[in-house]
C-alpha atoms as a PDB file:
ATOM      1  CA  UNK A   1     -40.149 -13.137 -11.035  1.00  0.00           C
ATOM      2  CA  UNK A   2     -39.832 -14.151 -14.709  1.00  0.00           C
ATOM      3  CA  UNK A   3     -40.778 -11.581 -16.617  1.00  0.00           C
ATOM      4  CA  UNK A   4     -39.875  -8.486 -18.815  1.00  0.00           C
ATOM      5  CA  UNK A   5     -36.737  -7.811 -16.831  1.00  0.00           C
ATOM      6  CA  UNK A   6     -36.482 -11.745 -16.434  1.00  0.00           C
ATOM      7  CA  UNK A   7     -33.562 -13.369 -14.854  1.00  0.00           C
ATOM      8  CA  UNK A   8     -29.957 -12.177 -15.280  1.00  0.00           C
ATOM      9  CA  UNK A   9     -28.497 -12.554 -18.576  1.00  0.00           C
ATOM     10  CA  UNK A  10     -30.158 -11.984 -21.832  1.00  0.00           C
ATOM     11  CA  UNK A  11     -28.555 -12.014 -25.227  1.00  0.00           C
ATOM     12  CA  UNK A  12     -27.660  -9.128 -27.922  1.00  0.00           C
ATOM     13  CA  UNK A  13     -29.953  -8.195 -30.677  1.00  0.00           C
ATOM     14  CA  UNK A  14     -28.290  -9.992 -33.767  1.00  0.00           C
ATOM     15  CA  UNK A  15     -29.151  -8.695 -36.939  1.00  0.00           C
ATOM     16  CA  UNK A  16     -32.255  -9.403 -39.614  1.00  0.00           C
ATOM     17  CA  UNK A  17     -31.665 -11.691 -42.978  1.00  0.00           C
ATOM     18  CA  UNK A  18     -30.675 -10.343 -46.057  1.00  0.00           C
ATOM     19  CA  UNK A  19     -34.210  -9.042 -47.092  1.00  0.00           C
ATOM     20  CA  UNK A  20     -35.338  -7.295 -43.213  1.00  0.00           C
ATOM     21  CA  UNK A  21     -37.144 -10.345 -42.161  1.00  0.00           C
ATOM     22  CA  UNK A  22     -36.366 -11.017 -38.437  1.00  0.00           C
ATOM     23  CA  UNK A  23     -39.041 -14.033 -38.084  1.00  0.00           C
ATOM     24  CA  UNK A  24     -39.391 -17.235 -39.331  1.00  0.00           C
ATOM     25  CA  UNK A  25     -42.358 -19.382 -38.773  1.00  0.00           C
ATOM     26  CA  UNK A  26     -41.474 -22.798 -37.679  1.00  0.00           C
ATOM     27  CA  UNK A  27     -44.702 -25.074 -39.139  1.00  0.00           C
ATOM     28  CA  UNK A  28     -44.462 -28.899 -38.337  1.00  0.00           C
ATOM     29  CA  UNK A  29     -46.761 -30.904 -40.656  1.00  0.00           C
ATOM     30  CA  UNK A  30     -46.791 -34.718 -40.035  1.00  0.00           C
ATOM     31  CA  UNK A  31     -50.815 -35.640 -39.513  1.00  0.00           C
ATOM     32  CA  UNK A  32     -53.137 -32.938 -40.946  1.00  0.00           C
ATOM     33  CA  UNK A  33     -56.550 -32.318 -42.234  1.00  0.00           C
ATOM     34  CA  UNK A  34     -56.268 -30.362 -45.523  1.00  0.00           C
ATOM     35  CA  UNK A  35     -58.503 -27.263 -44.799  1.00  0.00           C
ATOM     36  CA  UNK A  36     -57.036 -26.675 -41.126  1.00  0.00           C
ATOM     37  CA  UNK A  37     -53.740 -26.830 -42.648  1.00  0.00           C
ATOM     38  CA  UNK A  38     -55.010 -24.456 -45.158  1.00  0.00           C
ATOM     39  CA  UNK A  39     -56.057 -21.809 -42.593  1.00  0.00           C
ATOM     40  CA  UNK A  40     -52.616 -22.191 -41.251  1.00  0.00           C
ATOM     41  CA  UNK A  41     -51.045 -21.800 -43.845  1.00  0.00           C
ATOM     42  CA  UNK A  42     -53.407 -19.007 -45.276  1.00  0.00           C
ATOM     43  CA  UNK A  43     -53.158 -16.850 -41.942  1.00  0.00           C
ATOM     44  CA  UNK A  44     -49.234 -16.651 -42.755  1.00  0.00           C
ATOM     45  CA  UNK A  45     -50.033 -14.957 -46.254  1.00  0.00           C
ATOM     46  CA  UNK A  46     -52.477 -12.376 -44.415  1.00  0.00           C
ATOM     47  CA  UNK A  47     -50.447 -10.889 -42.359  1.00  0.00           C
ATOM     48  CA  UNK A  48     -50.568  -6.761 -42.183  1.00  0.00           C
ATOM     49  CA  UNK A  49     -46.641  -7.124 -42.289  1.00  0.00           C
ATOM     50  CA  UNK A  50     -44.917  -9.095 -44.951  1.00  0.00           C
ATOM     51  CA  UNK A  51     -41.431  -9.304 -43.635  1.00  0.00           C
ATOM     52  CA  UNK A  52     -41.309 -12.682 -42.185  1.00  0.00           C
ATOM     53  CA  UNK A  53     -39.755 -16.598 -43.490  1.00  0.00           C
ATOM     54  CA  UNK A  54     -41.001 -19.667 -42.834  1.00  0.00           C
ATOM     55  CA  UNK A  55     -40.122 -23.093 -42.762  1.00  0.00           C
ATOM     56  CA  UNK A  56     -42.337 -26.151 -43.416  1.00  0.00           C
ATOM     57  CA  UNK A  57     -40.993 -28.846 -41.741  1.00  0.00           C
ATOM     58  CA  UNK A  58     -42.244 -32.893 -43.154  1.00  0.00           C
ATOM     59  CA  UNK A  59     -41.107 -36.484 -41.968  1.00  0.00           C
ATOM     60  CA  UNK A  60     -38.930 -37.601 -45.146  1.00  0.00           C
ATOM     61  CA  UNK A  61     -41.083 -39.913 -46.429  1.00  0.00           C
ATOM     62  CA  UNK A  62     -43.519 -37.509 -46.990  1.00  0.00           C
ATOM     63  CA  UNK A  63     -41.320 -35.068 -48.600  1.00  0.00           C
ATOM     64  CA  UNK A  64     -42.682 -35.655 -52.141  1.00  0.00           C
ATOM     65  CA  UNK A  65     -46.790 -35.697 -51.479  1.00  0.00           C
ATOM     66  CA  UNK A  66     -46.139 -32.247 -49.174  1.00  0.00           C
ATOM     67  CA  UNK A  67     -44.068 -30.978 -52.116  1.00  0.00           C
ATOM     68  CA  UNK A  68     -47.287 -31.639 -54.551  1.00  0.00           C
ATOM     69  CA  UNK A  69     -49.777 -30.558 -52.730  1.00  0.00           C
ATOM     70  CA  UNK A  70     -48.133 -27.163 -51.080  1.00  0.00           C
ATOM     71  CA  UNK A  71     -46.793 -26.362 -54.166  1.00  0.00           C
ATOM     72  CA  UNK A  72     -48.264 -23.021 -54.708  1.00  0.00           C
ATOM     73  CA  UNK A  73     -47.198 -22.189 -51.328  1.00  0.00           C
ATOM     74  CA  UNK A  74     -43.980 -23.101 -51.841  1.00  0.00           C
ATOM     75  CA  UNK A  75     -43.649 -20.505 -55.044  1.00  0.00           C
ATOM     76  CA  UNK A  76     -43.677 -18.012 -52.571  1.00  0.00           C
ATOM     77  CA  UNK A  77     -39.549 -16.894 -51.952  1.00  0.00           C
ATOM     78  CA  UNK A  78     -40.252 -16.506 -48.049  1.00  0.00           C
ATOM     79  CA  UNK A  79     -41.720 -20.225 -47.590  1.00  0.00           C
ATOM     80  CA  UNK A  80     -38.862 -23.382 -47.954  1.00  0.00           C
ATOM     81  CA  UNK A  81     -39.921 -26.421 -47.253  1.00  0.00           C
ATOM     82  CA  UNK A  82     -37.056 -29.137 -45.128  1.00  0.00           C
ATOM     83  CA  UNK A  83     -37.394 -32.507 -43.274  1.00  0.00           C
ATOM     84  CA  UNK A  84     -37.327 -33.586 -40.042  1.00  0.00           C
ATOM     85  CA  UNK A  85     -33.541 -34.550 -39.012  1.00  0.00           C
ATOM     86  CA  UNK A  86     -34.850 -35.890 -36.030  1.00  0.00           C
ATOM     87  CA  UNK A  87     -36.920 -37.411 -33.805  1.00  0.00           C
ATOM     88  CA  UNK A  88     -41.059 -36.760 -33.766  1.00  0.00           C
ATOM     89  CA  UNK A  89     -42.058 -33.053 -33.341  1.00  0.00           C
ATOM     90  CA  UNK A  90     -39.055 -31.969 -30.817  1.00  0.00           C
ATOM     91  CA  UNK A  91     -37.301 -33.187 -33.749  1.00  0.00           C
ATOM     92  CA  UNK A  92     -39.434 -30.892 -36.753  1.00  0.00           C
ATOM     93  CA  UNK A  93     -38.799 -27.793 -34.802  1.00  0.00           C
ATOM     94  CA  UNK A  94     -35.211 -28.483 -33.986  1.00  0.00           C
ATOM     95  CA  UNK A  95     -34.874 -28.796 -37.687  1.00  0.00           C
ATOM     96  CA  UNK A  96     -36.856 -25.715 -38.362  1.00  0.00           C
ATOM     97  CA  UNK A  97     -34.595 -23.859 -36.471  1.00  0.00           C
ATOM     98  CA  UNK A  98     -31.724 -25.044 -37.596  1.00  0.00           C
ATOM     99  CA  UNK A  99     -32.568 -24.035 -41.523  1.00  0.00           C
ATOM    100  CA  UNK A 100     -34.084 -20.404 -40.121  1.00  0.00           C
ATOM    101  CA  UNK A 101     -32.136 -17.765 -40.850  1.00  0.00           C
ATOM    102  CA  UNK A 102     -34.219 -15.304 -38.964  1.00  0.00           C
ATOM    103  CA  UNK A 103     -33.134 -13.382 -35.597  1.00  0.00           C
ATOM    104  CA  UNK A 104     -36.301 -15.325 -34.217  1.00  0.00           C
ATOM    105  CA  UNK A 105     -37.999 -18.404 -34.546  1.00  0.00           C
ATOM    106  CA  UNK A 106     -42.083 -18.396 -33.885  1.00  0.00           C
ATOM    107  CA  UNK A 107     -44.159 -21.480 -33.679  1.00  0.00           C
ATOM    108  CA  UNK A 108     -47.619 -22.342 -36.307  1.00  0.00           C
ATOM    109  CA  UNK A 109     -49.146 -25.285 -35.526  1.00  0.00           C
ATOM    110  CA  UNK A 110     -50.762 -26.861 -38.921  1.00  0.00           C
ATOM    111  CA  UNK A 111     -54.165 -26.658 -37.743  1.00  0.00           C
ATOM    112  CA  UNK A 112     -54.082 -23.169 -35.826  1.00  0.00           C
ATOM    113  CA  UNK A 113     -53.566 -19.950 -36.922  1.00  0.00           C
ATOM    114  CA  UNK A 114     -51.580 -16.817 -36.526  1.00  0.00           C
ATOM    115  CA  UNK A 115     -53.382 -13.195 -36.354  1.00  0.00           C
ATOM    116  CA  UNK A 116     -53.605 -11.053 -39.299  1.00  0.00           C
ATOM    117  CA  UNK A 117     -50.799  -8.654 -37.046  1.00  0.00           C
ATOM    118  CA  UNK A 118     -48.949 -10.976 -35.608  1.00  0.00           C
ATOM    119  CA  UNK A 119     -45.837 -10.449 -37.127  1.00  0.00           C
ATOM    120  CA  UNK A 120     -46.410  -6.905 -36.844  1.00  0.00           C
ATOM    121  CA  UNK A 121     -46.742  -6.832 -33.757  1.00  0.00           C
ATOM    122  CA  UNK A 122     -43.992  -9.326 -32.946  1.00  0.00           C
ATOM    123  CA  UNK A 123     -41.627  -7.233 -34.501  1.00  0.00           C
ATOM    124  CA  UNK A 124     -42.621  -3.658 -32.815  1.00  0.00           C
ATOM    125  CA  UNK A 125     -42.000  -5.727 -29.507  1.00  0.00           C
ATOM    126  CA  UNK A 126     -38.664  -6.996 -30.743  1.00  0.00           C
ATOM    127  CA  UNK A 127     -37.810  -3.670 -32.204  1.00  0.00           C
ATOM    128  CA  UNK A 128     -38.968  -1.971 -28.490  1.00  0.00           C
ATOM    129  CA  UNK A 129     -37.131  -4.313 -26.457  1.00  0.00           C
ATOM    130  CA  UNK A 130     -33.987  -5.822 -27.931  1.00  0.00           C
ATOM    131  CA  UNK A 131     -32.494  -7.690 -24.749  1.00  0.00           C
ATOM    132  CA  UNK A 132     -35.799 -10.075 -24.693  1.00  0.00           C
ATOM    133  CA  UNK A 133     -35.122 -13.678 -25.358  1.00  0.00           C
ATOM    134  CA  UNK A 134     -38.861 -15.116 -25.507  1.00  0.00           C
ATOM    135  CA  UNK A 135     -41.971 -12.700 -26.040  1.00  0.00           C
ATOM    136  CA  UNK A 136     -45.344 -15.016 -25.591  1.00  0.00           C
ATOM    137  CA  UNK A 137     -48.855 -13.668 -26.458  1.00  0.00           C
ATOM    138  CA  UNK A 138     -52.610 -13.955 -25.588  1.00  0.00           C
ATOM    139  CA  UNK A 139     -54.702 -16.867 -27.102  1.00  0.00           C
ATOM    140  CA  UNK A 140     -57.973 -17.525 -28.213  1.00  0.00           C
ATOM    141  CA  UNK A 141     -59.315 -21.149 -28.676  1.00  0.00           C
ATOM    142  CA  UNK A 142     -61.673 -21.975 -31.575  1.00  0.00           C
ATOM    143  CA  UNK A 143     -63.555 -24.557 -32.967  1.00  0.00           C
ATOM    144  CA  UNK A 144     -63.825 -26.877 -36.365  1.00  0.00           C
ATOM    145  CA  UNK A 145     -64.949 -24.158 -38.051  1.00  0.00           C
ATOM    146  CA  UNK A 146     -63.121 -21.052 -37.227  1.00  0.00           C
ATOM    147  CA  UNK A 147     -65.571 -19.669 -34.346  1.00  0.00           C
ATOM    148  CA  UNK A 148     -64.382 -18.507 -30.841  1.00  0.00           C
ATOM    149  CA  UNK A 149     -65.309 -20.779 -28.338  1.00  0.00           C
ATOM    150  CA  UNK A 150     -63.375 -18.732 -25.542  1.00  0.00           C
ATOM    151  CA  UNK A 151     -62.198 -15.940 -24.736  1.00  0.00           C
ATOM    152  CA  UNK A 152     -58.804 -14.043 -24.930  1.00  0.00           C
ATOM    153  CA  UNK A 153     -56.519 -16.017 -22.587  1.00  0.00           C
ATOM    154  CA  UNK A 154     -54.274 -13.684 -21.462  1.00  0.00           C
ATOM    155  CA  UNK A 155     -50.389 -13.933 -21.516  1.00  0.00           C
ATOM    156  CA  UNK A 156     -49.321 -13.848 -18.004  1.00  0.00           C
ATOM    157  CA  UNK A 157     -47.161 -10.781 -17.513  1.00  0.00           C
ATOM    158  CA  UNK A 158     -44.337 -12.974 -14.490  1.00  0.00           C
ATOM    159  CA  UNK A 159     -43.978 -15.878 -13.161  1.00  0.00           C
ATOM    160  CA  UNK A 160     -41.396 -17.981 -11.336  1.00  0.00           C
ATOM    161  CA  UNK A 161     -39.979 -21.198 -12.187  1.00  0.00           C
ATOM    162  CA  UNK A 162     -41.804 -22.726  -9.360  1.00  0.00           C
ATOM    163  CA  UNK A 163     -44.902 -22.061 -11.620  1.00  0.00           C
ATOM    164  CA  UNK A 164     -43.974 -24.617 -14.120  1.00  0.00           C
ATOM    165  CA  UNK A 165     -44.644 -27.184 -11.353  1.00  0.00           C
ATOM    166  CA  UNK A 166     -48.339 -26.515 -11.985  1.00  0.00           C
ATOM    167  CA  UNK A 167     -48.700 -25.790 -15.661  1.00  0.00           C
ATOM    168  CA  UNK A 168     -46.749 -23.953 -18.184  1.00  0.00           C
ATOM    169  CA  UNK A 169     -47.052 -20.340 -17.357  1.00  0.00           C
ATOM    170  CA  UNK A 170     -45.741 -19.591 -21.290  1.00  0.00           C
ATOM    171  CA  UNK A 171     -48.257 -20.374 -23.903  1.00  0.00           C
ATOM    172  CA  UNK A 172     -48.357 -19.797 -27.780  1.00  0.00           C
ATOM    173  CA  UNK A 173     -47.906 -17.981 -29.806  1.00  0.00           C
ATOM    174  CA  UNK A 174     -43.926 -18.718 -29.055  1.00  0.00           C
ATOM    175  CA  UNK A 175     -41.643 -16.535 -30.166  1.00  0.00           C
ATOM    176  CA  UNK A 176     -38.110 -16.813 -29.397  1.00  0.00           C
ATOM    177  CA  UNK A 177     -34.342 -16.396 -30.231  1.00  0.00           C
ATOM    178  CA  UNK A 178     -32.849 -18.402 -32.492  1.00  0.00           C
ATOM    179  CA  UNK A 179     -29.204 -18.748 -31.278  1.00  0.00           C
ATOM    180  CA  UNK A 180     -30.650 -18.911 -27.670  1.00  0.00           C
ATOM    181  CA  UNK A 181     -32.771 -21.716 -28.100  1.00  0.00           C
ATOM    182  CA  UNK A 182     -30.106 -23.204 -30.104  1.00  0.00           C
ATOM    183  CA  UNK A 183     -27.722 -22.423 -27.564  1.00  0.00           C
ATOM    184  CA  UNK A 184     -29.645 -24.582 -24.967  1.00  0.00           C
ATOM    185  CA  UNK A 185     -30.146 -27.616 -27.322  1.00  0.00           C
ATOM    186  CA  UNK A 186     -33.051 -26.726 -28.749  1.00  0.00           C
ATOM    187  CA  UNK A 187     -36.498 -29.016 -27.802  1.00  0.00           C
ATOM    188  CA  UNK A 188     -35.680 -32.121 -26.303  1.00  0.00           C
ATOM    189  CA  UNK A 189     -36.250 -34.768 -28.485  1.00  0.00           C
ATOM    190  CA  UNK A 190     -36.349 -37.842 -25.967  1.00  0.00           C
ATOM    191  CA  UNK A 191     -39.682 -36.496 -25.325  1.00  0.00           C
ATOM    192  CA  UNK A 192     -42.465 -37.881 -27.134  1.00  0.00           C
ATOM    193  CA  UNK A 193     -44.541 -35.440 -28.384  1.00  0.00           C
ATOM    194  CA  UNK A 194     -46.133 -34.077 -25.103  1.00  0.00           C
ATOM    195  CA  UNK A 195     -45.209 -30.958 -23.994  1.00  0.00           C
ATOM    196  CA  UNK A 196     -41.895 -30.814 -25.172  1.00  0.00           C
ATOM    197  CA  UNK A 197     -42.675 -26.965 -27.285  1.00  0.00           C
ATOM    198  CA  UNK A 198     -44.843 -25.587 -24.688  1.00  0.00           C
ATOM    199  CA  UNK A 199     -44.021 -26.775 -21.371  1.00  0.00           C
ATOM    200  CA  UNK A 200     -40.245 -28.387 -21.358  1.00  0.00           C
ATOM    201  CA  UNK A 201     -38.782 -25.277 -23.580  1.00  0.00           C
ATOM    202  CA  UNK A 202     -39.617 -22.308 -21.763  1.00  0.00           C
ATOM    203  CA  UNK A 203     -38.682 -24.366 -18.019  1.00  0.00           C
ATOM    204  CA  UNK A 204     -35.180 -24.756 -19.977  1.00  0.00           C
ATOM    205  CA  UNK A 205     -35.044 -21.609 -21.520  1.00  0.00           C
ATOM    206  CA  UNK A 206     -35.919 -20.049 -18.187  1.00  0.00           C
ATOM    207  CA  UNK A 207     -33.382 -22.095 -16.412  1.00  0.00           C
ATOM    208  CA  UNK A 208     -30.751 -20.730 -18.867  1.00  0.00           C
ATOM    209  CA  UNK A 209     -32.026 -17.199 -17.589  1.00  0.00           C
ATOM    210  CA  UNK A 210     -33.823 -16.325 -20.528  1.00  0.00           C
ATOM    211  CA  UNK A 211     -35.409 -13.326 -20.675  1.00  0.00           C
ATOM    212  CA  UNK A 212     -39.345 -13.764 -21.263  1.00  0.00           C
ATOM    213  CA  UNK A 213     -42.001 -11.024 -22.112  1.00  0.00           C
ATOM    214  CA  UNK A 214     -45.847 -11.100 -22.419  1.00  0.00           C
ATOM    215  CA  UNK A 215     -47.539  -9.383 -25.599  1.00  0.00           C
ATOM    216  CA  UNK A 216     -50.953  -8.720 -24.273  1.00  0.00           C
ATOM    217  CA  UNK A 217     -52.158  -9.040 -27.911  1.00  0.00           C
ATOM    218  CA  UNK A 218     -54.272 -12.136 -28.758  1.00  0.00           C
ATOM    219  CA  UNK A 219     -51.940 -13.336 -31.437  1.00  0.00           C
ATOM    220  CA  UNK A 220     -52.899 -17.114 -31.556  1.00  0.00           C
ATOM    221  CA  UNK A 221     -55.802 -18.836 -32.384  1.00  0.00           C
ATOM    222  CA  UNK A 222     -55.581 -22.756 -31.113  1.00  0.00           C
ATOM    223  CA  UNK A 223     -58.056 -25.269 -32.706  1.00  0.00           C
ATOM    224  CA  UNK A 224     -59.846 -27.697 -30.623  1.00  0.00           C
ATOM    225  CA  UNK A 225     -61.086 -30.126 -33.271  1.00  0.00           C
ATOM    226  CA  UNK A 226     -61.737 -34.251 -33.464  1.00  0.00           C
ATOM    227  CA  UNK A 227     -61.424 -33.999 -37.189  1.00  0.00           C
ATOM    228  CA  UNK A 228     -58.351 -35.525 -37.659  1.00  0.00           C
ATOM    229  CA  UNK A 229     -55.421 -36.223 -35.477  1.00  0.00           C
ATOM    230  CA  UNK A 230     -54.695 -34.013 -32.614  1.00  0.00           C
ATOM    231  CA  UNK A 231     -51.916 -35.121 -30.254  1.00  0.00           C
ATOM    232  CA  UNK A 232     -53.733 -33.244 -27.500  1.00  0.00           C
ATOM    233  CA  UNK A 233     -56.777 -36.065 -27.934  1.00  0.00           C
ATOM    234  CA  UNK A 234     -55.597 -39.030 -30.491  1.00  0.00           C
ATOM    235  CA  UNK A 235     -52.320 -39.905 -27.888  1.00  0.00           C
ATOM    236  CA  UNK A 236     -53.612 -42.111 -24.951  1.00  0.00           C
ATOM    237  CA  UNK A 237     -53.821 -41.329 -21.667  1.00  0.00           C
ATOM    238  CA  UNK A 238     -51.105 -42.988 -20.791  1.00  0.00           C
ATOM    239  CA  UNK A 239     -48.523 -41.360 -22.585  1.00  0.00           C
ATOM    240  CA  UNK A 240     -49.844 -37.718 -21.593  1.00  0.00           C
ATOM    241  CA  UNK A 241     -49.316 -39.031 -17.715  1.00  0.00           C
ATOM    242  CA  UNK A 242     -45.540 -40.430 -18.341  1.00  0.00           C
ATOM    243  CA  UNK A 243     -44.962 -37.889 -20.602  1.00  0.00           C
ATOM    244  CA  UNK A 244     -46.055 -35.205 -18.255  1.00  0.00           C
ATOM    245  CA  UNK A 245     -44.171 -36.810 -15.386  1.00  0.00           C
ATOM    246  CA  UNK A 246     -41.119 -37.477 -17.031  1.00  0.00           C
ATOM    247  CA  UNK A 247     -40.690 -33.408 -18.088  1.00  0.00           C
ATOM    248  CA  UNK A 248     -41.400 -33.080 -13.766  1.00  0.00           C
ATOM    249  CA  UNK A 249     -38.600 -34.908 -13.317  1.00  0.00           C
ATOM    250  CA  UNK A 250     -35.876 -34.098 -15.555  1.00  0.00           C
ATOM    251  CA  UNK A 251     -36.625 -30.817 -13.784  1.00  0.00           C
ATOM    252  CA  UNK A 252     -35.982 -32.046 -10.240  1.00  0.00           C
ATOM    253  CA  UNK A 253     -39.697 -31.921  -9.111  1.00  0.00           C
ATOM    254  CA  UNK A 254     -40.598 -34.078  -6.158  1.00  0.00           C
ATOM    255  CA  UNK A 255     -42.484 -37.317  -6.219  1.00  0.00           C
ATOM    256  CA  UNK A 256     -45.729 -35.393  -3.921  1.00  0.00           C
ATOM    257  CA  UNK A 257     -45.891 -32.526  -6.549  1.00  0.00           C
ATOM    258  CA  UNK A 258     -45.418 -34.854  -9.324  1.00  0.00           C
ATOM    259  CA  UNK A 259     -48.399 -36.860  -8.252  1.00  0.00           C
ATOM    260  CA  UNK A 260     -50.567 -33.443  -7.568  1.00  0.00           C
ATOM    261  CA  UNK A 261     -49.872 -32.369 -10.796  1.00  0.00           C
ATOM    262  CA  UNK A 262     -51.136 -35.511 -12.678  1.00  0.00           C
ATOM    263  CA  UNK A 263     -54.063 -35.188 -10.716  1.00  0.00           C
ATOM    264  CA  UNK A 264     -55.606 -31.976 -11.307  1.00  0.00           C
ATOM    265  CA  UNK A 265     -54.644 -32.853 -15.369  1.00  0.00           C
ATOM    266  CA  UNK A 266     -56.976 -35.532 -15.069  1.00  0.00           C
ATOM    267  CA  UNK A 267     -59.602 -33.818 -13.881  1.00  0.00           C
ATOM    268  CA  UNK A 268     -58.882 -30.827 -16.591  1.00  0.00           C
ATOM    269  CA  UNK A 269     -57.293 -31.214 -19.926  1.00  0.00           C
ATOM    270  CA  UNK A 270     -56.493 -34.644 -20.023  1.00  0.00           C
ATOM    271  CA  UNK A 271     -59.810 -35.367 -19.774  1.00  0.00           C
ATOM    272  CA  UNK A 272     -59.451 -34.298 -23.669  1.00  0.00           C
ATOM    273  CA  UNK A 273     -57.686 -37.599 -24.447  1.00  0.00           C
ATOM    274  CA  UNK A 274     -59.739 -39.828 -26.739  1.00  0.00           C
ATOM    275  CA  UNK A 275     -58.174 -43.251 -25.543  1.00  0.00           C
ATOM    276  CA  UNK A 276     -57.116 -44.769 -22.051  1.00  0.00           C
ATOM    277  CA  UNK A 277     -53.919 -46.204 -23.213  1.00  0.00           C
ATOM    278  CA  UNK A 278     -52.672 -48.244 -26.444  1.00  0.00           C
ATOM    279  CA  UNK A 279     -54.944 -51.469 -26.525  1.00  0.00           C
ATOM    280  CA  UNK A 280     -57.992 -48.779 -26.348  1.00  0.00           C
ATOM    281  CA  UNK A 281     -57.107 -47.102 -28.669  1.00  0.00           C
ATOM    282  CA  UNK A 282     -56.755 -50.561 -30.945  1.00  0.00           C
ATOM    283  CA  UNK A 283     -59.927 -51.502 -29.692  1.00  0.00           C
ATOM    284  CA  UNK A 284     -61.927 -47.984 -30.110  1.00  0.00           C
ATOM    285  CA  UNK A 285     -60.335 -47.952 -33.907  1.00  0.00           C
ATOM    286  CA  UNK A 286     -61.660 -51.220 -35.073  1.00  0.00           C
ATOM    287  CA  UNK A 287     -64.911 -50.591 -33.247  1.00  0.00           C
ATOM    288  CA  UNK A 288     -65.435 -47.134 -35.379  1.00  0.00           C
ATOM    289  CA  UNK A 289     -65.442 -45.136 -32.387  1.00  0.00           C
ATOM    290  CA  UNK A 290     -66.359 -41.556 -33.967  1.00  0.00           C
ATOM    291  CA  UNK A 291     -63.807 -39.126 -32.474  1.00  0.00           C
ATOM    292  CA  UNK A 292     -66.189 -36.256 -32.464  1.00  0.00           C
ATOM    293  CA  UNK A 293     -67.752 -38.367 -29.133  1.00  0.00           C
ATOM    294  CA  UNK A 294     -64.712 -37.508 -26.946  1.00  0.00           C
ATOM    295  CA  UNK A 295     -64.750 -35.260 -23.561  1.00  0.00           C
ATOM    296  CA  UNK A 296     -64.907 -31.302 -24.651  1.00  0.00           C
ATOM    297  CA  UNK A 297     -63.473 -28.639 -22.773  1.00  0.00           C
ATOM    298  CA  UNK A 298     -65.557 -26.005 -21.479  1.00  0.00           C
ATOM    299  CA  UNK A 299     -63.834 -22.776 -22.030  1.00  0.00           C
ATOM    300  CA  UNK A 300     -64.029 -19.511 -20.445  1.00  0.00           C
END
């Protein structure tokens, strides 16, 4: 089982930055809605423990209008902001990793939000147990307007890598070792944009015999919103299923599993997805189709 003892290997504890901070936030902004990215943004400066970095990480040509309007965030010494160097968000976290020079690397979405002790937290774990590569905590899921809509989803404590054939068994908020994930070439950017941070990382990492461990603490608040663009909703259909089945592959999973797996996502989360494939979504656009209509989850 995958778990705190995890497979064989494991890394040594490297040492902090130059000012004690041993993690950097990792926040890829491309599409955004101001006051979710905001929140984000916001729920970095709360936190009970100020010893962390972060990185914002833009597409080039929107280096300048990010530059403007974060630019009170970006007077703070702990927040830089970079570009992408590569390719879609694989890419923006690859490059956030890259300019971290933090012992650990954490993931912020720009419309979801980090709890007030999650670096706190993060750091008594690393502190506690300094040969694990990937810690991964409880969730909560909330809607437009800050409110639970769910309850804590709890990090699962082992798993296999058989597991990954169903669903990802490692769920945010991510935290994980810089030089490891580095090590295994990062996120894999010939994926586009589904799955590649929260499914196709930890199944690599894991492969590499990373070391995982599961903070019970409900560090990570995920937004389900149709305000604005949402990969999980505004990509079609169509790429979540080849998406989806192309990480199943590259990880030598069977045709019959493949196909079981697509399955139950269509009757579950995928259900999420706004448009059928890209000539809906053409159509749906220039129709006004109002985005708040789509499919919601029900959540426990």
């Amino acid at each position: 089982m995958l778990s705190t003892v995890g497979l064989s290997g494991g890394h040594e504890a490297e040492s902090a930055d130059d000012d004690g901070a041993r993690i950097t936030a990792i926040v890829p902004i491309k599409h955004y809605h101001p006051l979710y990215l905001e929140h984000s943004i916001r729920s970095l400066a709360a936190q009970s423990d100020g010893e962390w970095r972060c990185v914002l990480v833009v597409e080039p040509r929107q280096r300048e209008h990010f530059t403007a309007l974060l630019h009170e965030t970006l007077g703070d010494p702990r927040v830089r902001l970079v570009v992408n160097e590569g390719r879609k968000l694989a890419g923006a976290i690859n490059s956030g990793m890259r300019h971290a020079g933090t012992e650990f690397v954490a993931l912020l979405l720009g419309d979801d939000m980090w709890a007030p002790n999650a670096v706190a937290v993060l750091n008594a774990y690393i502190t506690a147990e300094p040969a694990i590569d990937f810690f991964h905590s409880a969730r909560m899921v909330v809607n437009e307007d800050g409110h639970a809509i769910s309850s804590v989803h709890p990090s699962r404590p082992s798993f296999t890598l058989e597991d990954f054939w169903r669903a990802s068994p490692v769920k945010h908020l991510l935290c994980w070792r810089r030089s490891f994930g580095l090590s295994v070439g990062g996120i894999d950017e010939t994926l586009n944009s589904v799955g590649p941070d929260d499914y196709d990382f930890p199944w690599v990492m894991a492969e590499h015999g990373a070391r995982f461990r599961a903070v019970s603490e409900c560090l990570y608040f995920y937004r389900d919103h149709r305000e604005s663009f949402r990969l999980t909703t505004h990509l079609p259909l169509s790429v979540h299923q080849r998406e989806c089945s192309r990480i199943l592959r590259k990880h030598g999973v069977a045709r019959q599993p493949r196909r079981a797996f697509l399955s139950r996502a269509r009757r579950s989360h995928m259900r999420q997805c706004l448009y059928r494939n890209a000539i809906d979504r053409w159509l749906k656009e220039r129709l006004g189709y109002d985005a708040r209509r789509g499919w919601r989850e029900t959540y426990r």
